[in-house]
PDB file of N, CA and C in Angstrom:
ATOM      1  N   UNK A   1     114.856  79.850  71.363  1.00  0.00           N
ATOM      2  CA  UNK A   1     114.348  80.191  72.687  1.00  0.00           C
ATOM      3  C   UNK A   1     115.469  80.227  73.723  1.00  0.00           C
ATOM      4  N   UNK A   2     116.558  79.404  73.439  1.00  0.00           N
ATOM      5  CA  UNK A   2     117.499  79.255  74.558  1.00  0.00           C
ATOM      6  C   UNK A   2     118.491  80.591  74.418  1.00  0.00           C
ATOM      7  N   UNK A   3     118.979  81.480  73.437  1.00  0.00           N
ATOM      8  CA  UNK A   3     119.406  83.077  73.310  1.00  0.00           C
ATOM      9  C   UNK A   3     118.231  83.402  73.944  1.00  0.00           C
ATOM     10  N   UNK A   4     117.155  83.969  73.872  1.00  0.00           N
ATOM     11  CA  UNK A   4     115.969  84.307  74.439  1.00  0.00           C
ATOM     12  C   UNK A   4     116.241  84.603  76.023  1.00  0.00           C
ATOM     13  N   UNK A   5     116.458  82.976  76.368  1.00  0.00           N
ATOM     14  CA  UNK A   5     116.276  82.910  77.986  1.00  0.00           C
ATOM     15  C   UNK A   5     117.969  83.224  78.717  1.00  0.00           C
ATOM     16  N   UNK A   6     118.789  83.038  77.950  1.00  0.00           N
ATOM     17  CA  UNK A   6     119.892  84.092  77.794  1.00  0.00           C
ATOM     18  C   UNK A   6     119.942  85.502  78.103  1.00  0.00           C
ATOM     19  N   UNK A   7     119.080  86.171  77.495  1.00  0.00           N
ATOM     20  CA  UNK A   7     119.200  87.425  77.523  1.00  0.00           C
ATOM     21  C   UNK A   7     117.906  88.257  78.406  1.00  0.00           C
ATOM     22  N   UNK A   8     116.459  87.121  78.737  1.00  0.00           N
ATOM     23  CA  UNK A   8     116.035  87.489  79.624  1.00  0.00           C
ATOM     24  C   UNK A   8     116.712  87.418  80.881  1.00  0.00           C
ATOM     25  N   UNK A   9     117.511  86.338  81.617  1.00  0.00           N
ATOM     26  CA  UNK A   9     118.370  86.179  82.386  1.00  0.00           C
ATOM     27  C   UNK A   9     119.117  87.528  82.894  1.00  0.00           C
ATOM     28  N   UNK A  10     120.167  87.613  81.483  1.00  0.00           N
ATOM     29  CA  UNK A  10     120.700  88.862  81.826  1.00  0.00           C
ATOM     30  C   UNK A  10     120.061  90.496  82.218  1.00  0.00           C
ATOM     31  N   UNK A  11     118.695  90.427  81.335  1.00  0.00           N
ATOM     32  CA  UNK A  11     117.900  91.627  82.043  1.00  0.00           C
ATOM     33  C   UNK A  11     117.533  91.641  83.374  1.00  0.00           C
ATOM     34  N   UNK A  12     116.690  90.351  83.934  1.00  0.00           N
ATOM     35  CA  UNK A  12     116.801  89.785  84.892  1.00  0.00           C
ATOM     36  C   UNK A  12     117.520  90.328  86.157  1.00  0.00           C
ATOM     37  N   UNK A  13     118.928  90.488  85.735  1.00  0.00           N
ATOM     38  CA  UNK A  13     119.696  90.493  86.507  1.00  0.00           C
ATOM     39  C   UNK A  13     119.865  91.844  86.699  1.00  0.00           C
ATOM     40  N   UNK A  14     119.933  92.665  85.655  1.00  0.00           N
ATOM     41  CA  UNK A  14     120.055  94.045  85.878  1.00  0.00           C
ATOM     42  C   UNK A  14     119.084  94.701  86.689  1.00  0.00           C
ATOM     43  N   UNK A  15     117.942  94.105  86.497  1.00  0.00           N
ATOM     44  CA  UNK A  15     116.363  94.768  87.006  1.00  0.00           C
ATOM     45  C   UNK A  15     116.670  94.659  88.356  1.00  0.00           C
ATOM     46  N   UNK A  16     116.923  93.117  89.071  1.00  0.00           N
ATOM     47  CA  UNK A  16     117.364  92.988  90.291  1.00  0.00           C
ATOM     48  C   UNK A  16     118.071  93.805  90.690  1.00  0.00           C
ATOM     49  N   UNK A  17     119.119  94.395  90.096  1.00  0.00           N
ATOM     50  CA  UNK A  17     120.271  95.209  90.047  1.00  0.00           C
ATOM     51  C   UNK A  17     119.485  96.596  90.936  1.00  0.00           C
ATOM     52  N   UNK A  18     118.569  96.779  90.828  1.00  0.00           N
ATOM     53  CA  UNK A  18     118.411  98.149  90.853  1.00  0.00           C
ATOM     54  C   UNK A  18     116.694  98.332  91.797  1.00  0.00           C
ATOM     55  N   UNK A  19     115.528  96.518  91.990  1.00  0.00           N
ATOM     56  CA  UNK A  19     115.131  96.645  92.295  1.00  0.00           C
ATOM     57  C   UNK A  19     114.927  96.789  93.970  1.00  0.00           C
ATOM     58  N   UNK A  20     115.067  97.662  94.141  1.00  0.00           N
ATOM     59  CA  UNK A  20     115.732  97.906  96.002  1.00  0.00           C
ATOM     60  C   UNK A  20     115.509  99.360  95.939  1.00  0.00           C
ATOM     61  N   UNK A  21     114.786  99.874  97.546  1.00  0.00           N
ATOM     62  CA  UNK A  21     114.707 101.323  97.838  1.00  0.00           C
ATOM     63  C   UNK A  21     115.748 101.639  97.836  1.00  0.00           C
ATOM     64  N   UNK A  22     116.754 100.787  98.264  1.00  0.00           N
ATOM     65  CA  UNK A  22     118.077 100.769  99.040  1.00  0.00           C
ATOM     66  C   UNK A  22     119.193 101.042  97.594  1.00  0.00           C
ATOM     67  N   UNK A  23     118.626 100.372  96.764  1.00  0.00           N
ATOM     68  CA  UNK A  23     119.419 100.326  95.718  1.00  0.00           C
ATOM     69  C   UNK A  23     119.511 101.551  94.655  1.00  0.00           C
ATOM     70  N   UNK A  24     117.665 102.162  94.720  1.00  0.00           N
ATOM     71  CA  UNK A  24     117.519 103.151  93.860  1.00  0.00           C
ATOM     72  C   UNK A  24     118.255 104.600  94.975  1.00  0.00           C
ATOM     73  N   UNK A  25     118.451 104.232  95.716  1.00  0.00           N
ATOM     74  CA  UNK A  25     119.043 105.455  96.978  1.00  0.00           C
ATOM     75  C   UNK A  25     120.233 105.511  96.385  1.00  0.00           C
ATOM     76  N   UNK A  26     120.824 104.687  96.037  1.00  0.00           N
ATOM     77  CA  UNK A  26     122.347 104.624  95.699  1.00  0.00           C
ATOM     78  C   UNK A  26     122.955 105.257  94.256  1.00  0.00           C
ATOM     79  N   UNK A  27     121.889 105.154  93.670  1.00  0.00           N
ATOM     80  CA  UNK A  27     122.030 105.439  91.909  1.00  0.00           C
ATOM     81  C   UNK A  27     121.508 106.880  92.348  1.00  0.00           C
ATOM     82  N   UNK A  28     120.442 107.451  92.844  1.00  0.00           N
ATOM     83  CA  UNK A  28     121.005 108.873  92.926  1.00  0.00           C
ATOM     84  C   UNK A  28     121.807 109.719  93.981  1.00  0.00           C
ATOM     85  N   UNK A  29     122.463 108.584  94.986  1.00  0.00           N
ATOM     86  CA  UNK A  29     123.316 108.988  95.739  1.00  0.00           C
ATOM     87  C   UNK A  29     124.697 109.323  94.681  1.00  0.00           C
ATOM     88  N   UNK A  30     124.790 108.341  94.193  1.00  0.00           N
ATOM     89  CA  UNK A  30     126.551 108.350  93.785  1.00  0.00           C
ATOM     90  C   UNK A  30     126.094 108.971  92.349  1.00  0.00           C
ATOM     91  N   UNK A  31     124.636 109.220  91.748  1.00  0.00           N
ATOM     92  CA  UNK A  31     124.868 110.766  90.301  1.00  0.00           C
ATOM     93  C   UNK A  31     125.464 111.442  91.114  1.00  0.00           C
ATOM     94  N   UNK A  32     124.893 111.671  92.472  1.00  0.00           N
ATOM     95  CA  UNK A  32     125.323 113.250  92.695  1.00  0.00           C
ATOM     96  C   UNK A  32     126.215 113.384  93.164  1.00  0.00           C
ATOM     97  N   UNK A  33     126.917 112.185  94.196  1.00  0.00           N
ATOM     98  CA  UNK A  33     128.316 112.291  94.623  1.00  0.00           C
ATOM     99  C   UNK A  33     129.051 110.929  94.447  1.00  0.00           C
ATOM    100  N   UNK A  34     129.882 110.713  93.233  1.00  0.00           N
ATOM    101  CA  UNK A  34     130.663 110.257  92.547  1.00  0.00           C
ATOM    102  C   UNK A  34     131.656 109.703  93.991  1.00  0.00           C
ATOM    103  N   UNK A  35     132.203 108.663  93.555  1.00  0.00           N
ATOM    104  CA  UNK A  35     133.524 108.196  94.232  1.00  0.00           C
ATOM    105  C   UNK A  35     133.277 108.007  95.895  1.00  0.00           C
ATOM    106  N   UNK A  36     131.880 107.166  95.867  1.00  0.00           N
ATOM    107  CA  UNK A  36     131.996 107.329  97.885  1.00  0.00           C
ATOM    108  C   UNK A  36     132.439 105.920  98.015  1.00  0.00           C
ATOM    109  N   UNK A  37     132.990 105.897  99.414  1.00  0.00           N
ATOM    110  CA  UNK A  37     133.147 104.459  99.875  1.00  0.00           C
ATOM    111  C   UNK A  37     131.660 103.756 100.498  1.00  0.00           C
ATOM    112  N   UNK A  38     131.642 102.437 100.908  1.00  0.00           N
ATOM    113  CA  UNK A  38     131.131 101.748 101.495  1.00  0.00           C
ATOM    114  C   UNK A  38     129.934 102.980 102.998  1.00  0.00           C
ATOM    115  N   UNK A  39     131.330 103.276 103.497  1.00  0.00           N
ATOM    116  CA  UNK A  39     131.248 103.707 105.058  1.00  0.00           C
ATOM    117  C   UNK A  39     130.061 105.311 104.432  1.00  0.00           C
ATOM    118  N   UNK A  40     130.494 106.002 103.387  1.00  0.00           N
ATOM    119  CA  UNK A  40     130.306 107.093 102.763  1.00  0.00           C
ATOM    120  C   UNK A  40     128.615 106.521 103.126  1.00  0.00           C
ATOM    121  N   UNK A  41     128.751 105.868 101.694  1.00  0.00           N
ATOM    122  CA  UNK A  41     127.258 105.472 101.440  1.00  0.00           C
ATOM    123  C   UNK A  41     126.230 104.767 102.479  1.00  0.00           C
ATOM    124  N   UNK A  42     126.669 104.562 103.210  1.00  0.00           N
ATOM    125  CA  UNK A  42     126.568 103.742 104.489  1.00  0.00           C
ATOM    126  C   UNK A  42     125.764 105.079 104.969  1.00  0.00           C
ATOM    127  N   UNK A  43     126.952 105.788 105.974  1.00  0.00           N
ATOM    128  CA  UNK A  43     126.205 106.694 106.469  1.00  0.00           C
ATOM    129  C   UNK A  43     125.037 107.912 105.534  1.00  0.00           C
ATOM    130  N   UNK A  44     125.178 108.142 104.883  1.00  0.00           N
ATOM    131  CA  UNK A  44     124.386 108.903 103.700  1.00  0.00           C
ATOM    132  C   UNK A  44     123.209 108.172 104.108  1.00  0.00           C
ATOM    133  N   UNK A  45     123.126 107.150 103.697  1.00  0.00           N
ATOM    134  CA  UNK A  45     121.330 106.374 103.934  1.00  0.00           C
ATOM    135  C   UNK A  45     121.089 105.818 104.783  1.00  0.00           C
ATOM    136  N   UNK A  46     121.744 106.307 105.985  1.00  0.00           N
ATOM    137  CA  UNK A  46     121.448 105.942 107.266  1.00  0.00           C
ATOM    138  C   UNK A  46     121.397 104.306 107.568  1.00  0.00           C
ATOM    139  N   UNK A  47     122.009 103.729 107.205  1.00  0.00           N
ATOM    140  CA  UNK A  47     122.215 102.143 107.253  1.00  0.00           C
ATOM    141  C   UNK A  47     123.268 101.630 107.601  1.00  0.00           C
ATOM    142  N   UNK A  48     123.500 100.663 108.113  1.00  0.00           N
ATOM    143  CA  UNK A  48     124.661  99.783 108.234  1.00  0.00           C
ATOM    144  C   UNK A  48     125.611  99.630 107.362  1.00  0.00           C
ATOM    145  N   UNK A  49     126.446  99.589 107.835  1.00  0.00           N
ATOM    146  CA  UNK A  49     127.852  98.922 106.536  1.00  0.00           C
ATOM    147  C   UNK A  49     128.058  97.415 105.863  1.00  0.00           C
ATOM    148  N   UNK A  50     127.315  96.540 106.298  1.00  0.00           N
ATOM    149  CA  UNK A  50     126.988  95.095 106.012  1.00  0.00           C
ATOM    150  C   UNK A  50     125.889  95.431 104.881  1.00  0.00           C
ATOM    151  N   UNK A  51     125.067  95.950 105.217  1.00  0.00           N
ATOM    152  CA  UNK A  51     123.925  96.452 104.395  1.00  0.00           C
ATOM    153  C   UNK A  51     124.006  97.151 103.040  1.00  0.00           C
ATOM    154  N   UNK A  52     124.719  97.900 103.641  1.00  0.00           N
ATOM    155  CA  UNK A  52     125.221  99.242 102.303  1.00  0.00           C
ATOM    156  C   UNK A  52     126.283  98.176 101.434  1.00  0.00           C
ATOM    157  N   UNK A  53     127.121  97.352 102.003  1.00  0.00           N
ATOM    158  CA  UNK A  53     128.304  96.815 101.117  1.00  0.00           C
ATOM    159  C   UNK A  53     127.496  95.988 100.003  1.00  0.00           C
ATOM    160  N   UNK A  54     126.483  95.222 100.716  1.00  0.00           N
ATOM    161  CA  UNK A  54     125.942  93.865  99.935  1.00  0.00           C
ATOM    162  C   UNK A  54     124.906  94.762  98.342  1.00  0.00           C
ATOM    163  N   UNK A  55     124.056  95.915  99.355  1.00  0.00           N
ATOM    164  CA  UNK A  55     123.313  96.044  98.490  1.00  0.00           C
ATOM    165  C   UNK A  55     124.655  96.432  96.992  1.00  0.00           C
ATOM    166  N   UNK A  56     125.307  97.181  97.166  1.00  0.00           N
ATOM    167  CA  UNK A  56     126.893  97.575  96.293  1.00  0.00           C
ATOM    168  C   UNK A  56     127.229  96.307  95.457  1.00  0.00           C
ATOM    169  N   UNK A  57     127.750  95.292  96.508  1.00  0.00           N
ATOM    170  CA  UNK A  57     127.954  94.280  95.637  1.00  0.00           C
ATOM    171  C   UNK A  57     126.893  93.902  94.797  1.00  0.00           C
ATOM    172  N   UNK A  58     125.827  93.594  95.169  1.00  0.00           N
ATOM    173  CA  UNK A  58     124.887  93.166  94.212  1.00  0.00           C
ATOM    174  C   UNK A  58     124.810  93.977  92.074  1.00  0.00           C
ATOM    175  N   UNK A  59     124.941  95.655  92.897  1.00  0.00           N
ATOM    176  CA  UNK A  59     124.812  96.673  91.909  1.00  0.00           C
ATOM    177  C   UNK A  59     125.790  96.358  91.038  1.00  0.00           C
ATOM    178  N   UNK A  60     127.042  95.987  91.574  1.00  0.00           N
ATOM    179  CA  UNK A  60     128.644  95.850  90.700  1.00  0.00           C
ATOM    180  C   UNK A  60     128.074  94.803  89.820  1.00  0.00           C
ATOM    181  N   UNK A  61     127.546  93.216  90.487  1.00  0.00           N
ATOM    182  CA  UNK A  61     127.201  92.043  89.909  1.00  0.00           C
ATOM    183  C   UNK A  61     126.538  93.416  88.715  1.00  0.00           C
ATOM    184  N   UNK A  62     125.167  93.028  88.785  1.00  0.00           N
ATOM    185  CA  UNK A  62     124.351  94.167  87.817  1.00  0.00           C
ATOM    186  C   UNK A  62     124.659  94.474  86.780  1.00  0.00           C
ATOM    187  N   UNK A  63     125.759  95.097  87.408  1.00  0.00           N
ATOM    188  CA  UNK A  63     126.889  95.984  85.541  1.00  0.00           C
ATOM    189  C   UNK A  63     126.756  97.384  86.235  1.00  0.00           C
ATOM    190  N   UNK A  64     126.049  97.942  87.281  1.00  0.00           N
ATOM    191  CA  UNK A  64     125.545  99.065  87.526  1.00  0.00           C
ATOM    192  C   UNK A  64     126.739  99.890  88.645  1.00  0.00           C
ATOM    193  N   UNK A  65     127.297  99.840  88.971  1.00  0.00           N
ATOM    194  CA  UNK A  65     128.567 100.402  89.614  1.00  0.00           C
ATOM    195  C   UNK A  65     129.846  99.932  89.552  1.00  0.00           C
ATOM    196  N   UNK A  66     130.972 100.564  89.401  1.00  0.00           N
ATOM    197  CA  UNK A  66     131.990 100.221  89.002  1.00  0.00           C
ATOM    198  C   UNK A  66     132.487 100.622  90.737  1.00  0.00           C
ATOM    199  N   UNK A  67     134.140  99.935  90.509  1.00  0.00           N
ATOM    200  CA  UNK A  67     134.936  99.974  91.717  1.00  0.00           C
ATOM    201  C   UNK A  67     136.076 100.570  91.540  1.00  0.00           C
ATOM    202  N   UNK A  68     136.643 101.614  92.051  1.00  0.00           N
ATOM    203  CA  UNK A  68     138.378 101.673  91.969  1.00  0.00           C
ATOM    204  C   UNK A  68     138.973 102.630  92.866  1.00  0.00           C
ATOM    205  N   UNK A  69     140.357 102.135  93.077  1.00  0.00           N
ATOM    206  CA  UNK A  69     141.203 102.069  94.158  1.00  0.00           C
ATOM    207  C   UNK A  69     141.778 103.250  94.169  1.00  0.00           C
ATOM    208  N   UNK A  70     141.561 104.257  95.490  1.00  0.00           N
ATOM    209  CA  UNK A  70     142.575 105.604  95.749  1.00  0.00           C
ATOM    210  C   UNK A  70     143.112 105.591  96.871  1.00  0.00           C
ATOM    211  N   UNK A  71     144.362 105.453  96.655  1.00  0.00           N
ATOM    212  CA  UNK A  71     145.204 104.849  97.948  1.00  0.00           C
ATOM    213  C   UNK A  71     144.414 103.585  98.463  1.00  0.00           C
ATOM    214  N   UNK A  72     144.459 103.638  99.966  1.00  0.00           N
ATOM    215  CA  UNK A  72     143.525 102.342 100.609  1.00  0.00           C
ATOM    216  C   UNK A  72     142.090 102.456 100.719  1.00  0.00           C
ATOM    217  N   UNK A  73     141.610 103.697  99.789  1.00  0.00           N
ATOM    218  CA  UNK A  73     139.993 103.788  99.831  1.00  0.00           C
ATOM    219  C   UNK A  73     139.727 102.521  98.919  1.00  0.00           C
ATOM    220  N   UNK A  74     138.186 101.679  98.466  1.00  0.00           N
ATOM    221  CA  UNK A  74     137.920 101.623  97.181  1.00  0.00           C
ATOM    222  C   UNK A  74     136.489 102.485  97.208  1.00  0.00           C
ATOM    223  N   UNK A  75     136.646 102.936  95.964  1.00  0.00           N
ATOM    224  CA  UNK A  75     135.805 104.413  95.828  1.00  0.00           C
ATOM    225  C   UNK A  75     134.628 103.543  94.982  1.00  0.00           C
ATOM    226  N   UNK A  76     133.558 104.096  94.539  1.00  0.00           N
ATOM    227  CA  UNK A  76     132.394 103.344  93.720  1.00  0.00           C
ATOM    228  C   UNK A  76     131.550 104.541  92.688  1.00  0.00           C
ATOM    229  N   UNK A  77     131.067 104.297  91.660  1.00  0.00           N
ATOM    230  CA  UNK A  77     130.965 105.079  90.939  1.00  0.00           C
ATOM    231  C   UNK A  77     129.770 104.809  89.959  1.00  0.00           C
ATOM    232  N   UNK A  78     128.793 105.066  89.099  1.00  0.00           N
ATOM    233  CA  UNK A  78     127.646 104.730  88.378  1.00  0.00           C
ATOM    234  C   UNK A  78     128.400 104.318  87.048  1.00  0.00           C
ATOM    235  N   UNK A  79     128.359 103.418  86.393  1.00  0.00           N
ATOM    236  CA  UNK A  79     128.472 102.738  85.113  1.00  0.00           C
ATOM    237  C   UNK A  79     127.560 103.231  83.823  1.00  0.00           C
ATOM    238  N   UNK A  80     127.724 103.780  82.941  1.00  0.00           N
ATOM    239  CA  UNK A  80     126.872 103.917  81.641  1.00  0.00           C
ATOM    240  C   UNK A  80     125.482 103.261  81.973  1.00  0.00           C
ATOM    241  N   UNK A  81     125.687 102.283  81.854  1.00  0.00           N
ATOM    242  CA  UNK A  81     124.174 101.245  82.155  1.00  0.00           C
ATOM    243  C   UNK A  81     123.350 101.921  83.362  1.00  0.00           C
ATOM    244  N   UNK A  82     124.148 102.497  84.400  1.00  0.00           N
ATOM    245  CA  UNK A  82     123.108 102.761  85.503  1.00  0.00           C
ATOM    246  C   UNK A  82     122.781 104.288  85.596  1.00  0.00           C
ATOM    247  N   UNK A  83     123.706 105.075  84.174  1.00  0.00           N
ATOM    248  CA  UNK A  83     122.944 106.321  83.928  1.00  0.00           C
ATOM    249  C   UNK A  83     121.812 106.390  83.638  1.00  0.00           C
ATOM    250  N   UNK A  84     121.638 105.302  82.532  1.00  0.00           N
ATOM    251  CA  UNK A  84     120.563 104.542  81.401  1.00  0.00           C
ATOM    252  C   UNK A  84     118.835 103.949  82.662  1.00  0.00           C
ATOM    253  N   UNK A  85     119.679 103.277  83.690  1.00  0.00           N
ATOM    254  CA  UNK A  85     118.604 103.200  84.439  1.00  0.00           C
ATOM    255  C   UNK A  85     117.780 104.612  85.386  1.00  0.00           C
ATOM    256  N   UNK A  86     118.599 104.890  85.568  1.00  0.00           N
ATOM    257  CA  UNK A  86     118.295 106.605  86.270  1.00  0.00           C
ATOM    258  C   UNK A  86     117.312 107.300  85.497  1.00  0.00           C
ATOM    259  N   UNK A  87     117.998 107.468  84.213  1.00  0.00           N
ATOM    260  CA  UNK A  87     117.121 108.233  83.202  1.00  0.00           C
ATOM    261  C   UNK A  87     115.396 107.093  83.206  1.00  0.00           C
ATOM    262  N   UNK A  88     115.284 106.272  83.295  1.00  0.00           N
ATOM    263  CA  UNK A  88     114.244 105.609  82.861  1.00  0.00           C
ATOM    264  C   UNK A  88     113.731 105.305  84.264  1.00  0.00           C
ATOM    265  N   UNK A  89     114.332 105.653  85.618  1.00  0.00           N
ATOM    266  CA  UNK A  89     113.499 105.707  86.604  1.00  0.00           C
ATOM    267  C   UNK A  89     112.621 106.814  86.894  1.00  0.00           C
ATOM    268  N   UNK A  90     113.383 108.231  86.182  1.00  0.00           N
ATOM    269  CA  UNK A  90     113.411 108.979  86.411  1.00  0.00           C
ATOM    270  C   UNK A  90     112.113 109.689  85.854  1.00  0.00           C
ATOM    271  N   UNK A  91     111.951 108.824  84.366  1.00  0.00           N
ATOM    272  CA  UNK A  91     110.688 108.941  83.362  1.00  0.00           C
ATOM    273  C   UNK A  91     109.719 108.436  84.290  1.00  0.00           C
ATOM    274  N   UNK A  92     109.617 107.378  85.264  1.00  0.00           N
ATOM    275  CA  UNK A  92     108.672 106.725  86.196  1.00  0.00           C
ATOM    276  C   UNK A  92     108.125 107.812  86.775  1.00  0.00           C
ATOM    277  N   UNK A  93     109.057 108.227  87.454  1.00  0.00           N
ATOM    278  CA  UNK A  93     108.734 109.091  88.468  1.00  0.00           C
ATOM    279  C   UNK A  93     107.105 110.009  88.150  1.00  0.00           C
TER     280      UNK A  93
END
């Protein structure tokens, strides 16, 4: 039971990952435009930059967005895993 609650945990975490209007805005913000910053995504969904960063951080925690550096941007990007969620939100729909 204790692998079990292990690995519910970790689903757990992913689900969180992604349960947010704010959050599902972001997974088909950045399918469609790859590599935005903070400020990018920020303005795109009409929100704050405190707002937009945290919900981000949370997604990175997740497994669901990756981070990396062009010049002094850091750019953000969808992870395998959060194609995987897209596709299966997408079946919701």
């Amino acid at each position: 039971m204790k692998k079990q609650a292990g690995e519910f945990r970790r689903l757990e975490r992913i689900i969180k990952g992604f349960a947010n209007h704010y959050r599902l805005g972001i997974l088909y913000l950045l399918h469609g435009e790859p590599g935005l910053t903070v400020e990018q995504v920020a303005k795109r969904l009409n929100t704050g930059y405190m707002n937009a960063s945290d919900h981000l951080r949370k997604m990175t925690i997740a497994g669901l967005i990756s981070k990396y550096n062009q010049g002094a941007n850091v750019l953000h990007r969808l992870t395998p895993r959060a194609l995987l969620v897209l596709g299966f939100c997408k079946k919701l729909k």
